[in-house]
N, C-alpha and C. Protein backbone atom coordinates (compact mmCIF):
# COMPACT_ATOMS: atom_id res chain seq x y z
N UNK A 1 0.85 -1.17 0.00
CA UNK A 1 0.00 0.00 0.00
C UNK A 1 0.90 1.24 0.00
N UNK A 2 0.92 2.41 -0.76
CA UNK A 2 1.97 3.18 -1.04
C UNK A 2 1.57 4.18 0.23
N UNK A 3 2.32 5.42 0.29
CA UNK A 3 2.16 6.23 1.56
C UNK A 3 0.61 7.19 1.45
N UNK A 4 0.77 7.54 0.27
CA UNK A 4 -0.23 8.33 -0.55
C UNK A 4 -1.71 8.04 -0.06
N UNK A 5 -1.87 6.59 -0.02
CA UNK A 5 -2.92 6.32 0.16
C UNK A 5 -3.04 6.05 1.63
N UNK A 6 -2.32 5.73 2.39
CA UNK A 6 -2.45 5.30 3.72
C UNK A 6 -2.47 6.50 4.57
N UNK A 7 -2.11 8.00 3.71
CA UNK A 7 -2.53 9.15 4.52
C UNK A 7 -3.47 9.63 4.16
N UNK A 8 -4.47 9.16 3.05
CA UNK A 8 -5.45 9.52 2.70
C UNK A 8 -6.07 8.74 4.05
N UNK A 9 -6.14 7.55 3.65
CA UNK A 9 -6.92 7.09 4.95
C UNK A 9 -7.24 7.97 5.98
N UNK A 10 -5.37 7.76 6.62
CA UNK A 10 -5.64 8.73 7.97
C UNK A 10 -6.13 9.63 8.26
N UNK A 11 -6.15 10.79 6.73
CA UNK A 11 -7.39 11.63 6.68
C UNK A 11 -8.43 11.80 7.16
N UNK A 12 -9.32 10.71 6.26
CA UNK A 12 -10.34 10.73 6.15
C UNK A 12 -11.05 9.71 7.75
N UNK A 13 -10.69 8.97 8.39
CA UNK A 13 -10.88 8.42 9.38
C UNK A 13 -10.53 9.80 10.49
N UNK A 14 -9.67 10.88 10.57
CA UNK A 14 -9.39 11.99 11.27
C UNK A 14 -10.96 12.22 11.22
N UNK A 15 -11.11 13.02 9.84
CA UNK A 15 -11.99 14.12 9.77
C UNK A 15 -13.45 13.46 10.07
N UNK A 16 -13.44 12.27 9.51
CA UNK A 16 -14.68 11.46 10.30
C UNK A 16 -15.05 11.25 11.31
N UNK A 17 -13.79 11.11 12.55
CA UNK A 17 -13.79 11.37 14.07
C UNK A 17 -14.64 12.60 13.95
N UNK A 18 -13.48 13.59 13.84
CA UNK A 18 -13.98 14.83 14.30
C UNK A 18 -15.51 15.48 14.16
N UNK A 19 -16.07 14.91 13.21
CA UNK A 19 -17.30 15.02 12.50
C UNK A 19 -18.04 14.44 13.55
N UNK A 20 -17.86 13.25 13.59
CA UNK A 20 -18.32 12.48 15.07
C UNK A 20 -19.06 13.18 16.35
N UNK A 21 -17.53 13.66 16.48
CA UNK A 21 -17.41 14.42 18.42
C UNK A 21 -18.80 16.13 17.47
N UNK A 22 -18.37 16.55 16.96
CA UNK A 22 -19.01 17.97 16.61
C UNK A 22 -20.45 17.19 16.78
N UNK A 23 -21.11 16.36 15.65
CA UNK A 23 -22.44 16.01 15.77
C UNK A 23 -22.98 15.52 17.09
N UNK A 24 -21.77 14.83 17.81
CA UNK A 24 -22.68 14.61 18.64
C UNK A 24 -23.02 15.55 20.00
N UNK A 25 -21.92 16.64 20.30
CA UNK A 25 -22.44 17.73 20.59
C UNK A 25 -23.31 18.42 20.61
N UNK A 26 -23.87 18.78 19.13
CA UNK A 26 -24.40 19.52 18.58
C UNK A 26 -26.13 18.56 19.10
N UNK A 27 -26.32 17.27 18.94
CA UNK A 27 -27.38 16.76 18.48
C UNK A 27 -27.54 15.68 19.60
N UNK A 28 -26.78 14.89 21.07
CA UNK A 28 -26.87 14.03 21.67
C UNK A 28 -27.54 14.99 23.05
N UNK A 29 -27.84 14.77 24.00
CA UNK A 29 -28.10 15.30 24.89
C UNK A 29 -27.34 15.26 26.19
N UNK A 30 -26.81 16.44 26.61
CA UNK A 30 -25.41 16.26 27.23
C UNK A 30 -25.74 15.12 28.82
N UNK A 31 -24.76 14.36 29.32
CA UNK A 31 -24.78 13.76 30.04
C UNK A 31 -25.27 13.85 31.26
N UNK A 32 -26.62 13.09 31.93
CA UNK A 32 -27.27 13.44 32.95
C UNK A 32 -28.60 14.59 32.47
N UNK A 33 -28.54 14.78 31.48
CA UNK A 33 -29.56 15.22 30.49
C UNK A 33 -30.60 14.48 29.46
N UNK A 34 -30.47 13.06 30.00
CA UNK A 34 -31.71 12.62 28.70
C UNK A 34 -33.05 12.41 29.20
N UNK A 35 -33.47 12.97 28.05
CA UNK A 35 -35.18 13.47 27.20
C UNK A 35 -36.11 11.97 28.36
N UNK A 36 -37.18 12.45 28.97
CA UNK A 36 -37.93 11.26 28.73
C UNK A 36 -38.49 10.53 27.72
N UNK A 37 -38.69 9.14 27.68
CA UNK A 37 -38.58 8.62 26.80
C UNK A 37 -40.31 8.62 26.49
N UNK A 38 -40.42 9.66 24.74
CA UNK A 38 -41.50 9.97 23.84
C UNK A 38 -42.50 8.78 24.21
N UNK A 39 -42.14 7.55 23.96
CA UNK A 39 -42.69 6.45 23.81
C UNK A 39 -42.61 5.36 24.57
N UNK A 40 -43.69 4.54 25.00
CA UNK A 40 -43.47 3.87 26.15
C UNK A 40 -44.13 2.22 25.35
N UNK A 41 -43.58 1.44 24.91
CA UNK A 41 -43.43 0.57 24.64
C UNK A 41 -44.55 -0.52 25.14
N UNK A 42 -45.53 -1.44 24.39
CA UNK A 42 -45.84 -2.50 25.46
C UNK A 42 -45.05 -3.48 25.05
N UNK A 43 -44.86 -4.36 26.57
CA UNK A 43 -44.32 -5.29 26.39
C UNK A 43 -44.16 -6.21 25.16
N UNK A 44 -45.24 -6.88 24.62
CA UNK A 44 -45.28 -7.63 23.76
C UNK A 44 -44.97 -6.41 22.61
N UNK A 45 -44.63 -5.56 22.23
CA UNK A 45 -43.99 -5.07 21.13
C UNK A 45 -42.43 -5.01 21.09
N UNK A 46 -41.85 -4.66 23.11
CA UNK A 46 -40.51 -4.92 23.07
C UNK A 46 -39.91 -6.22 22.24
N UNK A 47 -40.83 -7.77 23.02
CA UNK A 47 -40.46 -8.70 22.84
C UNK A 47 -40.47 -8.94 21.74
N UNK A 48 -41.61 -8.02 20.56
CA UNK A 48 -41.61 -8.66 18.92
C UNK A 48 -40.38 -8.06 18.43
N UNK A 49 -40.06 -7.22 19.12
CA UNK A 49 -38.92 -6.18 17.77
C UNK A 49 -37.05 -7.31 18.94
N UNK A 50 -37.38 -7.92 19.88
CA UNK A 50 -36.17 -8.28 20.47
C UNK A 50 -35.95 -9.98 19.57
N UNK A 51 -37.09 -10.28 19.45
CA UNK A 51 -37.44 -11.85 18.45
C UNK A 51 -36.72 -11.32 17.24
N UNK A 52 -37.52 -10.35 17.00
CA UNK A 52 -36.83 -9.91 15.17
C UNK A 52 -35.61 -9.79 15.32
N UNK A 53 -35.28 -9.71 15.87
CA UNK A 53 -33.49 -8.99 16.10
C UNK A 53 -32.67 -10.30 16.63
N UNK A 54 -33.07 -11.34 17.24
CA UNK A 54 -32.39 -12.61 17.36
C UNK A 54 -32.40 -13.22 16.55
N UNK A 55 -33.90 -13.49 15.85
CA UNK A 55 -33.64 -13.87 14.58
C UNK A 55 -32.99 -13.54 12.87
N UNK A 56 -33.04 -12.36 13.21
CA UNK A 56 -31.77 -11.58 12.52
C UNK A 56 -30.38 -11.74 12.47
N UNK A 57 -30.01 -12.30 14.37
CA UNK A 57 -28.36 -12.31 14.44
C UNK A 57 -28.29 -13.52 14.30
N UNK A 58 -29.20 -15.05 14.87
CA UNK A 58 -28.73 -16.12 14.04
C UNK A 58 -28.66 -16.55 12.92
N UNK A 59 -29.29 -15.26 12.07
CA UNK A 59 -29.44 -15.57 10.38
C UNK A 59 -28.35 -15.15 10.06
N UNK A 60 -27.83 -14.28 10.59
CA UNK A 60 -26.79 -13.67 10.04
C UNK A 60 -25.12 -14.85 11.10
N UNK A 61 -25.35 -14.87 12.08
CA UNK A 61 -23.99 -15.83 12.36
C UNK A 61 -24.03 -17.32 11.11
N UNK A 62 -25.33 -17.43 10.76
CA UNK A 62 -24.79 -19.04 10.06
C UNK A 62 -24.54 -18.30 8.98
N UNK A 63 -24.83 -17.09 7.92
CA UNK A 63 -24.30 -16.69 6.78
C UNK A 63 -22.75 -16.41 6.92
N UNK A 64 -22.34 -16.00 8.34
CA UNK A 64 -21.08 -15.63 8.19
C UNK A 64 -20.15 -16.59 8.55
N UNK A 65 -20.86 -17.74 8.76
CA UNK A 65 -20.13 -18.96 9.53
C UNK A 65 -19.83 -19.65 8.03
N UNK A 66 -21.09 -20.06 7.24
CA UNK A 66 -20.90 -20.45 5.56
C UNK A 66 -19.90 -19.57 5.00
N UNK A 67 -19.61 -18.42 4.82
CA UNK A 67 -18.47 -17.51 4.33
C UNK A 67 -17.48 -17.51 4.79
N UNK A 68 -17.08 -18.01 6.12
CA UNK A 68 -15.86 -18.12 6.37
C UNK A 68 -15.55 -19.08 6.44
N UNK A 69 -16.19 -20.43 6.05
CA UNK A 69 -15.83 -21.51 5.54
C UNK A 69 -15.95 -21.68 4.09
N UNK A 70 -16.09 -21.08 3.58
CA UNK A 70 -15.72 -20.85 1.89
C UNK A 70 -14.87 -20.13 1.74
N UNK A 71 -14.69 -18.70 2.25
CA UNK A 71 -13.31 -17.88 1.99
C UNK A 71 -12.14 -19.20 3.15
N UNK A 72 -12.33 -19.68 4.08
CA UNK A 72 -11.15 -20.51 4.25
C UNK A 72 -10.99 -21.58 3.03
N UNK A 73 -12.01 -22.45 2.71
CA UNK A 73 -11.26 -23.25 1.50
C UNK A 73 -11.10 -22.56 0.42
N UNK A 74 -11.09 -21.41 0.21
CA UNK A 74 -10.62 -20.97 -1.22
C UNK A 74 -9.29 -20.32 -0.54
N UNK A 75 -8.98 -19.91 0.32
CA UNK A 75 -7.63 -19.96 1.20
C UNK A 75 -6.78 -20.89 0.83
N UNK A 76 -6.90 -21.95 0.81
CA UNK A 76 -6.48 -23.26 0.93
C UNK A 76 -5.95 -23.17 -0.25
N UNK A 77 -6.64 -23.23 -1.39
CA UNK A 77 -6.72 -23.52 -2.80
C UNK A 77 -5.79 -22.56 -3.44
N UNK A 78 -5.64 -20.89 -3.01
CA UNK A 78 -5.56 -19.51 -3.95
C UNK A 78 -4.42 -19.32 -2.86
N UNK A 79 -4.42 -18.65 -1.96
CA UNK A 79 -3.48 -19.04 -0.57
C UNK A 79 -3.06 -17.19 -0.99
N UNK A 80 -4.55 -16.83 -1.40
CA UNK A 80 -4.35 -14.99 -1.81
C UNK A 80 -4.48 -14.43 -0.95
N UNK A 81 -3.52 -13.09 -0.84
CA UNK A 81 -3.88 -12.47 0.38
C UNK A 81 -5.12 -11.64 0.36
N UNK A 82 -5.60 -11.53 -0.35
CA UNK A 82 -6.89 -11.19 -0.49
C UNK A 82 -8.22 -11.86 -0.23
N UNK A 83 -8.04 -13.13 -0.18
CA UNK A 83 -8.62 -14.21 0.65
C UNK A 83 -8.62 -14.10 2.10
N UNK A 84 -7.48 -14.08 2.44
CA UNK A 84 -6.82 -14.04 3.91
C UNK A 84 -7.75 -12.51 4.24
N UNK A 85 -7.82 -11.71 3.62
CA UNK A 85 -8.34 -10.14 4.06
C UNK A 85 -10.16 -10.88 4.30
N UNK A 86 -10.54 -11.29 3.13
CA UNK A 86 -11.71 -11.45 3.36
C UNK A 86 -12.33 -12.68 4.78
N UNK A 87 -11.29 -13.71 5.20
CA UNK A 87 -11.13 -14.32 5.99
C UNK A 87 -11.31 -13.34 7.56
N UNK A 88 -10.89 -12.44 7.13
CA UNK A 88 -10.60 -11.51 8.54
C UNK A 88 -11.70 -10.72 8.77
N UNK A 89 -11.95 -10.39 7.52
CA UNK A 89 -13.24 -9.58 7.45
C UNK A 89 -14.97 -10.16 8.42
N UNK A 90 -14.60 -11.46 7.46
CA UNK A 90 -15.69 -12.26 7.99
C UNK A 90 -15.32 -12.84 9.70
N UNK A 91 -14.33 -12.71 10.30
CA UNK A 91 -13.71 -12.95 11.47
C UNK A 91 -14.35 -11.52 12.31
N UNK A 92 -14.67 -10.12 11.95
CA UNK A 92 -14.74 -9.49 12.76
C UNK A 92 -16.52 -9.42 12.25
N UNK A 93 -17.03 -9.44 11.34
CA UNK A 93 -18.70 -9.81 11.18
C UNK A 93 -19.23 -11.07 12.26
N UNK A 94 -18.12 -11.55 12.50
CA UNK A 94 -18.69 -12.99 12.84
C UNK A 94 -18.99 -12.38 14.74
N UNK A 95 -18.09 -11.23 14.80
CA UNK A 95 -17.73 -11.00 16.36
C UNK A 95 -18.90 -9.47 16.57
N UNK A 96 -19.47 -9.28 15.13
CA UNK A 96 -20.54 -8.01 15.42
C UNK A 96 -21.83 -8.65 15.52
N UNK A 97 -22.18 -9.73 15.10
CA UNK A 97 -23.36 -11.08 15.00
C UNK A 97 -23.47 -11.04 16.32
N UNK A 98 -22.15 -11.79 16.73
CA UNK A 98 -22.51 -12.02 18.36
C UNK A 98 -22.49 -10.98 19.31
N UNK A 99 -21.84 -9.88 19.19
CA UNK A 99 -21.99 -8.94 20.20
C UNK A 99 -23.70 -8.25 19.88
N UNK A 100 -24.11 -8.11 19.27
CA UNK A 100 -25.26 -7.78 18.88
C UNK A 100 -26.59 -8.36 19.16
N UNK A 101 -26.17 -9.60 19.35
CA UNK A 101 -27.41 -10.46 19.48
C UNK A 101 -27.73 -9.85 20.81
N UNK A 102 -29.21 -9.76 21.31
CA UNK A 102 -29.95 -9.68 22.39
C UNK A 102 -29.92 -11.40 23.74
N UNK A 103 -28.96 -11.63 22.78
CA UNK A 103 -29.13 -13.26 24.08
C UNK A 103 -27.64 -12.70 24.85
N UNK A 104 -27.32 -12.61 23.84
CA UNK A 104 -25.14 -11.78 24.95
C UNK A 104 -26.04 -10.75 25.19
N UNK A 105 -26.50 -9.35 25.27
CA UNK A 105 -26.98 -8.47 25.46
C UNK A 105 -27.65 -9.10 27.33
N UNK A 106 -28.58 -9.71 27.18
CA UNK A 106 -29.19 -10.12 28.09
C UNK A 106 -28.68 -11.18 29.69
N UNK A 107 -27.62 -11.74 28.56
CA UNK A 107 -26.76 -12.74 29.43
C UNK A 107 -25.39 -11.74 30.22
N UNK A 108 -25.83 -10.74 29.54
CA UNK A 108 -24.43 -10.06 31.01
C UNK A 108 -25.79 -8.68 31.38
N UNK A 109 -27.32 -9.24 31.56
CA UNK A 109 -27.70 -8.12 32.42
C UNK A 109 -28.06 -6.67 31.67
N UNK A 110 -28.01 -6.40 30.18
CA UNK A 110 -28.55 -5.11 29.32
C UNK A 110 -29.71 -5.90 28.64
N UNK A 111 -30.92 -4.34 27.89
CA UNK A 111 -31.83 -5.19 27.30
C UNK A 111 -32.19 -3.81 26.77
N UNK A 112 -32.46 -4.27 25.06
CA UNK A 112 -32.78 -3.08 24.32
C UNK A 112 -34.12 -2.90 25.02
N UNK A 113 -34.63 -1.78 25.03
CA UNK A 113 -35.67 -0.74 25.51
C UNK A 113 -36.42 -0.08 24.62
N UNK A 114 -37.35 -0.20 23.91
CA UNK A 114 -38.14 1.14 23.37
C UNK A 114 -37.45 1.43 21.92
N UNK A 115 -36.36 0.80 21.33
CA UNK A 115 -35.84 1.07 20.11
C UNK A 115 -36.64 0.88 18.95
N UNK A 116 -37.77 -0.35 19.75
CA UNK A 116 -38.68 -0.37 18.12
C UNK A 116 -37.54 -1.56 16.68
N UNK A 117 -38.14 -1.13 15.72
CA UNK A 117 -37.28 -1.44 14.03
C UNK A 117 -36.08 -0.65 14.11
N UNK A 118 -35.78 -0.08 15.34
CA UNK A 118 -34.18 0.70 15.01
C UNK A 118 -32.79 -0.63 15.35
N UNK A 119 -33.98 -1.17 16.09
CA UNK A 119 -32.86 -2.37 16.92
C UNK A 119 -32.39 -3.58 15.97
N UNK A 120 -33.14 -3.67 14.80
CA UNK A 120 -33.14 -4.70 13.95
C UNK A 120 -32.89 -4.07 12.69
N UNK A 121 -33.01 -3.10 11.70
CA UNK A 121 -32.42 -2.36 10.84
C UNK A 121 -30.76 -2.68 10.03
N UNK A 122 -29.99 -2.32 11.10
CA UNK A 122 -28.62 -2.64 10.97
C UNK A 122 -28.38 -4.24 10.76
N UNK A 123 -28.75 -4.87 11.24
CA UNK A 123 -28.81 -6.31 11.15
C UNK A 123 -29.52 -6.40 9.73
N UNK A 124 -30.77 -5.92 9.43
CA UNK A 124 -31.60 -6.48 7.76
C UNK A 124 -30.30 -6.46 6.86
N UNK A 125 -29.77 -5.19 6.89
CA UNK A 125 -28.74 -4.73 6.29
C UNK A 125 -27.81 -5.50 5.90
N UNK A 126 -27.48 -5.79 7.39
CA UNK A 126 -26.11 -6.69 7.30
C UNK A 126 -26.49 -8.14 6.14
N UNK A 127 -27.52 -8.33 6.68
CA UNK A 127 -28.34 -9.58 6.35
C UNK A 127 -28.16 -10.00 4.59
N UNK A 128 -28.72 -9.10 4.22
CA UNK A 128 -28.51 -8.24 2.60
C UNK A 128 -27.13 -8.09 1.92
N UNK A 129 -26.42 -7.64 2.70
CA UNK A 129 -24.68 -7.85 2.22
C UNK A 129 -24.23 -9.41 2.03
N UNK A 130 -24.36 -9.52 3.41
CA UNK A 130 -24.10 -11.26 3.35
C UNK A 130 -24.67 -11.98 2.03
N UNK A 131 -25.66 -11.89 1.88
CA UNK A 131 -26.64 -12.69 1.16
C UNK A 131 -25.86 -12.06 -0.69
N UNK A 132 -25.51 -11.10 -1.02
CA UNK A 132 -24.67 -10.53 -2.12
C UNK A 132 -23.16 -11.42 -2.42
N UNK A 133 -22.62 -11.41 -0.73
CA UNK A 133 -21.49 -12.06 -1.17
C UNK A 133 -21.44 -13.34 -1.02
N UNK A 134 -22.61 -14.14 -0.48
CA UNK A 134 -22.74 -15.52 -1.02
C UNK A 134 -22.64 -15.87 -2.55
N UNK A 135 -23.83 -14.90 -3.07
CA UNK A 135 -24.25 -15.32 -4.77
C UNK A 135 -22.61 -14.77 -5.40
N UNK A 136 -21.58 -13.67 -5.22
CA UNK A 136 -20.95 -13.25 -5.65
C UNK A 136 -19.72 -14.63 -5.86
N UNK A 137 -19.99 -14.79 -4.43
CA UNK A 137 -18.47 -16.15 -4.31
C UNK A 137 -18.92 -17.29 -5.04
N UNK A 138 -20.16 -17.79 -5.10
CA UNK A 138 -20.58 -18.78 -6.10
C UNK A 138 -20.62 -18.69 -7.56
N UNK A 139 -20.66 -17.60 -7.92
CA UNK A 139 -19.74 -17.79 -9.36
C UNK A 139 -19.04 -17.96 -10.02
């Protein structure tokens, strides 16, 4: 990777911080300051949107579990480092699946609250990528 580009990076990961800290200034509510909460949830809606969202992260750990057992045997085979990247890739998806899921969430004592379809969103998403680079690697 030449220098050129690896200070572009650093750039742009800088100015993205900084963008960060300003918005959330500007737009979070300062600490010991939050809003009561607009919306008060019934139970059985917590539990539908906490279902959707487990069933989201085990859909998504066996997609990433199938991908990193295909990018490992094409490892095997190609022995590319570009393999090896995608190997890693799917190594830290595999570690956002599980931190995400609402069963680790719950098993050390936290529990989404009132998030609604915000809690499961990021996961469809993820869901959707995965599902691209299945059909992509099978060609």
């Amino acid at each position: 990777m030449n220098r050129r580009y690896l200070a572009t990076i650093a750039v742009l990961v800088t100015v993205a911080a900084i963008v960060g800290v300003v918005l959330s200034r500007f737009f979070l509510p300062p600490p010991g300051s939050l809003p009561p909460l607009t919306i008060h949830p019934s139970p059985e809606y917590v539990v539908f949107w906490t279902t959707v969202k487990t069933i989201t992260s085990c859909v998504n750990l066996a997609l990433i579990s199938l991908m990193l057992l295909t990018y490992a045997n094409m490892y095997r085979e190609l022995k590319s480092r570009f393999t090896l990247g995608l190997i890693v890739v799917m190594i830290v998806l595999l570690m956002y699946a599980l931190t995400s899921s609402p069963l680790i969430h719950n098993l050390f004592g936290y529990y989404a609250y009132g998030l609604g379809p915000f809690v499961t969103i990021p996961d469809l998403f993820t869901t959707i990528a995965l599902v691209v680079l299945i059909v992509l690697s099978e060609e």
